[in-house]
Protein backbone atom coordinates (compact mmCIF):
# COMPACT_ATOMS: atom_id res chain seq x y z
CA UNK A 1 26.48 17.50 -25.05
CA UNK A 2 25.89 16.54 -21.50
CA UNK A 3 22.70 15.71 -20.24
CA UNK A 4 22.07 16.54 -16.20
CA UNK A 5 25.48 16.11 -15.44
CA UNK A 6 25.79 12.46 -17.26
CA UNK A 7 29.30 12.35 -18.65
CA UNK A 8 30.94 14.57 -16.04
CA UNK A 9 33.67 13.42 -13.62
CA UNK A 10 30.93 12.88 -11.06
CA UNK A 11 28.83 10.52 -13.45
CA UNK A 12 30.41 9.15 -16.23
CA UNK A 13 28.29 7.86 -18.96
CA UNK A 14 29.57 3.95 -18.28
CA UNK A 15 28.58 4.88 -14.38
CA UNK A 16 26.98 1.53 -13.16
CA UNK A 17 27.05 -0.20 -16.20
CA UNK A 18 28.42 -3.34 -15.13
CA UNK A 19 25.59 -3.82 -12.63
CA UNK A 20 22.99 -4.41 -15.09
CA UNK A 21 24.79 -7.62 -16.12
CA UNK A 22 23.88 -9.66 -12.60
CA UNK A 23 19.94 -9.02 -12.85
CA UNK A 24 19.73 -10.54 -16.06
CA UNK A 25 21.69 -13.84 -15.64
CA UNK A 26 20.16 -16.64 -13.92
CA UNK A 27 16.27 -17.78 -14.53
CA UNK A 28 14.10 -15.05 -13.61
CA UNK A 29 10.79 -16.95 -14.35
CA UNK A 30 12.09 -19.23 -10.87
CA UNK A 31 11.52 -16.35 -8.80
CA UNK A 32 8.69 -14.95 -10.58
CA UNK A 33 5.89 -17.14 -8.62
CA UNK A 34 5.47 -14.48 -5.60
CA UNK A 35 4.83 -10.82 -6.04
CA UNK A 36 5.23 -8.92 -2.42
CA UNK A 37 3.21 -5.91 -2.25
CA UNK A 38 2.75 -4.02 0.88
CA UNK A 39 1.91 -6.12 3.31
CA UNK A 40 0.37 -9.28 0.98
CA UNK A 41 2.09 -11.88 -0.61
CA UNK A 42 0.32 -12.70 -3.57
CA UNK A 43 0.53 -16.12 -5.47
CA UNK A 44 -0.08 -16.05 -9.19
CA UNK A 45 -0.55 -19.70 -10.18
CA UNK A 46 0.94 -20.30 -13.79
CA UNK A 47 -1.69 -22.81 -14.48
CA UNK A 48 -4.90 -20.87 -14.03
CA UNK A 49 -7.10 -20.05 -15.91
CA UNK A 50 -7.30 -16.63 -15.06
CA UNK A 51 -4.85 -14.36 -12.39
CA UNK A 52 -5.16 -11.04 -11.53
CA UNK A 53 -3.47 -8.60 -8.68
CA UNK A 54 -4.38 -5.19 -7.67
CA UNK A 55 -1.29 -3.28 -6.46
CA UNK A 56 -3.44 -0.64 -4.93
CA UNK A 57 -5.62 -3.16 -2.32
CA UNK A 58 -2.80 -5.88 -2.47
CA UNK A 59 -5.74 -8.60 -3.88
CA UNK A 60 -5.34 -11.01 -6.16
CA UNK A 61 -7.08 -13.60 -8.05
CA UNK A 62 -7.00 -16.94 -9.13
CA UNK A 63 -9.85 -18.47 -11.45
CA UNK A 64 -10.20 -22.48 -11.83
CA UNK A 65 -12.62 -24.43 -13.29
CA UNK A 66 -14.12 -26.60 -10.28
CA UNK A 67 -13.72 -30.40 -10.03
CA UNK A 68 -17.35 -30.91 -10.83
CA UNK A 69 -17.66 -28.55 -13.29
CA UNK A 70 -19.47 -29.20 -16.77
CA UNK A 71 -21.37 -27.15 -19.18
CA UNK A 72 -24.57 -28.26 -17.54
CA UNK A 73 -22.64 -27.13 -14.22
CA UNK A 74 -20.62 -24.06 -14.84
CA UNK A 75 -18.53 -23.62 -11.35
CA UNK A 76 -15.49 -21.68 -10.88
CA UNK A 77 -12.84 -21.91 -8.32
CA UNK A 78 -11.44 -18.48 -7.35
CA UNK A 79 -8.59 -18.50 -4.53
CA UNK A 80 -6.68 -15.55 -3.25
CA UNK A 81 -5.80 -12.37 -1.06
CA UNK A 82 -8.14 -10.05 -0.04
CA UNK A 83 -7.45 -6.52 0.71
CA UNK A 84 -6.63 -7.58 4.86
CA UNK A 85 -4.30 -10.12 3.32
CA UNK A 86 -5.76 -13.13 4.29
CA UNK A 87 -6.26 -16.02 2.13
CA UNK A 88 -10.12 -16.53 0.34
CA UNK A 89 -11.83 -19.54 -1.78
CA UNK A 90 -15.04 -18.87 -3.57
CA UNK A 91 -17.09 -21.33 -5.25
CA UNK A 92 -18.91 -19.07 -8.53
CA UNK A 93 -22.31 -20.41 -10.27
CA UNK A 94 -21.77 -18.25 -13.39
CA UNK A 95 -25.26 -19.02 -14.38
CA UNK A 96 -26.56 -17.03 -12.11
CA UNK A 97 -24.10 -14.19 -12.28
CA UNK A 98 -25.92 -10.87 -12.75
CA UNK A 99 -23.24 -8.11 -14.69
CA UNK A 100 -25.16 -5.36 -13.62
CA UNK A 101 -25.06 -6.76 -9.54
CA UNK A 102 -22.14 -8.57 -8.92
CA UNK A 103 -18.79 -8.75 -7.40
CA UNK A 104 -15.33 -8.73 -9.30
CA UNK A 105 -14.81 -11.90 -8.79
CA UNK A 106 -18.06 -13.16 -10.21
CA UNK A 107 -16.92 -10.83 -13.38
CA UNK A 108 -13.84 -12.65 -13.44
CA UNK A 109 -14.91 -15.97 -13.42
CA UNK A 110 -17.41 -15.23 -15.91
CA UNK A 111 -14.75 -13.63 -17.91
CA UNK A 112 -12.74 -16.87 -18.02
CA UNK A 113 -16.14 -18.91 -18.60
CA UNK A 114 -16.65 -16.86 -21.89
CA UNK A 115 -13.19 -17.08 -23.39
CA UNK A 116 -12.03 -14.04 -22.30
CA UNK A 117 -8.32 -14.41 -21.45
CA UNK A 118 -5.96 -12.88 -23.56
CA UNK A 119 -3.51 -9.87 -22.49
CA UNK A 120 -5.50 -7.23 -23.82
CA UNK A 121 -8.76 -8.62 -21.94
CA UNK A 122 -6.41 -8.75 -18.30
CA UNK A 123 -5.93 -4.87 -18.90
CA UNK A 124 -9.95 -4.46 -19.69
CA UNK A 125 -10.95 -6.27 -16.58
CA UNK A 126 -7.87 -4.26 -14.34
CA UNK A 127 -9.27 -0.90 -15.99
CA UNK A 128 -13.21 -1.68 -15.68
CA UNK A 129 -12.32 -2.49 -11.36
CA UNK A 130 -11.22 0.81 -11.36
CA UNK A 131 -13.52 2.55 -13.28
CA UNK A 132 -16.41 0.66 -11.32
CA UNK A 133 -14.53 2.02 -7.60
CA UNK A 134 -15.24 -0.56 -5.39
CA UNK A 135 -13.56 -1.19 -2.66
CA UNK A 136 -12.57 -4.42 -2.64
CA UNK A 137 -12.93 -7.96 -4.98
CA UNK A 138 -15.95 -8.90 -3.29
CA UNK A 139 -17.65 -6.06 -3.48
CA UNK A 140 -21.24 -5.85 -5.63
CA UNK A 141 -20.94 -3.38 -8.52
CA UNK A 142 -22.63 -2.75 -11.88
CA UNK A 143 -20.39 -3.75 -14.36
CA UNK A 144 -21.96 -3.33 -17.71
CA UNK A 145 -23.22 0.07 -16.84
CA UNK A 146 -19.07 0.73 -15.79
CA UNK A 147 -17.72 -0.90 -18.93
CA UNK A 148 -20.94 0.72 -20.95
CA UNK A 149 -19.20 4.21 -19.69
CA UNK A 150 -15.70 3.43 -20.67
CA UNK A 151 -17.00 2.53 -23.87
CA UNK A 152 -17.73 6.32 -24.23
CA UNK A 153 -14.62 7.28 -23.12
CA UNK A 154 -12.94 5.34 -25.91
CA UNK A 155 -15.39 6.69 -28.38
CA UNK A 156 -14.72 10.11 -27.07
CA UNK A 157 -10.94 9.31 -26.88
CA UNK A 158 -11.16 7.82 -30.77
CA UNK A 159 -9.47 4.86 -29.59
CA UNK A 160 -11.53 2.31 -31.45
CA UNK A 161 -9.53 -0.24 -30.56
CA UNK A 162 -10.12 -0.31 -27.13
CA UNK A 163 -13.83 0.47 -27.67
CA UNK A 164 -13.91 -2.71 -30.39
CA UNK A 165 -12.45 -4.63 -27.58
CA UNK A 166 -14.77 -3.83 -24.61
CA UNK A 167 -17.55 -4.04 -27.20
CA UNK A 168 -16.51 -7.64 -28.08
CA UNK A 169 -15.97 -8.65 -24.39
CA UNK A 170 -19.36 -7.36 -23.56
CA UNK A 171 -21.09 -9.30 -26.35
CA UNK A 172 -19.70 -12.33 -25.71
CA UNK A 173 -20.88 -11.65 -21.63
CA UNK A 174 -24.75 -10.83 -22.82
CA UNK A 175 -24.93 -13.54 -25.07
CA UNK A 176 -23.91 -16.16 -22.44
CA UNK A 177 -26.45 -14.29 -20.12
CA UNK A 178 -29.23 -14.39 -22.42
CA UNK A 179 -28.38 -18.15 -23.87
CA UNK A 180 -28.26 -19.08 -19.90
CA UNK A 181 -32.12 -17.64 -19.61
């Protein structure tokens, strides 16, 4: 059976084949430090504690913990792009980071204060920026009335797990907010 002409004299089923071979030799983790989007070139630092980049605005994230930080002193480094492509560093409090009035970076460094860093919790934050529509990182938003809504679209959906792990992720943000008080 052919398939859209694969396996014809025009495109034989081992068409290209060999190609395949050279992008997987070598060490593609080397090269894997810069991500060009656009007109940005974003660096993801391997030893943060949180990194994020949004292919639509070309920003990008980078959360550290701040050379005088403590538990007493909760500060957070965030470096990176902004949507114009120039290079930002933000010094974030998280103890006095509001949820419901507050930028994306705020939520992310707060996000990394909390624990919050696995895979599953990069795609929450990536799907609760969009949700939320702002513009840009820096940008105020209300975040627990955006991830409060997606909630209902994963109970609506009947995807439980997603709606376990927003529910878990916002828990873990009020109780830090309320133990802060």
């Amino acid at each position: 059976m052919i398939v859209n002409g694969i396996g014809t004299a025009e495109y034989p089923a081992w068409y290209r084949a060999g190609k395949a071979e050279s992008y997987v030799k070598g060490d593609f983790g080397a090269g894997a430090k810069e991500i060009s989007a656009a007109k940005n070139v974003v660096h993801l630092a391997p030893n943060t504690l949180f990194s994020i980049y949004d292919a639509k605005t070309g920003e990008s994230a980078n959360v550290y913990r701040a050379d005088n930080y403590s538990e007493d002193n909760p500060l957070y480094l965030v470096k990176g792009m902004d949507k114009n492509g120039k290079e930002y560093e933000q010094t974030i409090d998280v103890s006095n980071v509001n949820p419901s009035n507050c930028s994306y970076t705020e939520m992310l460094a707060l996000n990394a204060h909390t624990g919050n860093k696995s895979d599953s919790n990069f795609l929450s934050m990536a799907i609760m920026k969009d949700k939320a529509g702002t513009a840009s990182y820096h940008e105020k938003a209300d975040y627990l009335s955006t991830v409060y809504a997606l909630m209902d679209d994963m109970k609506a959906l009947g995807n439980w797990d997603g709606y376990l792990r927003y529910d878990k992720w916002i828990n873990d943000i009020l109780t830090f907010c309320k133990n802060k008080s």
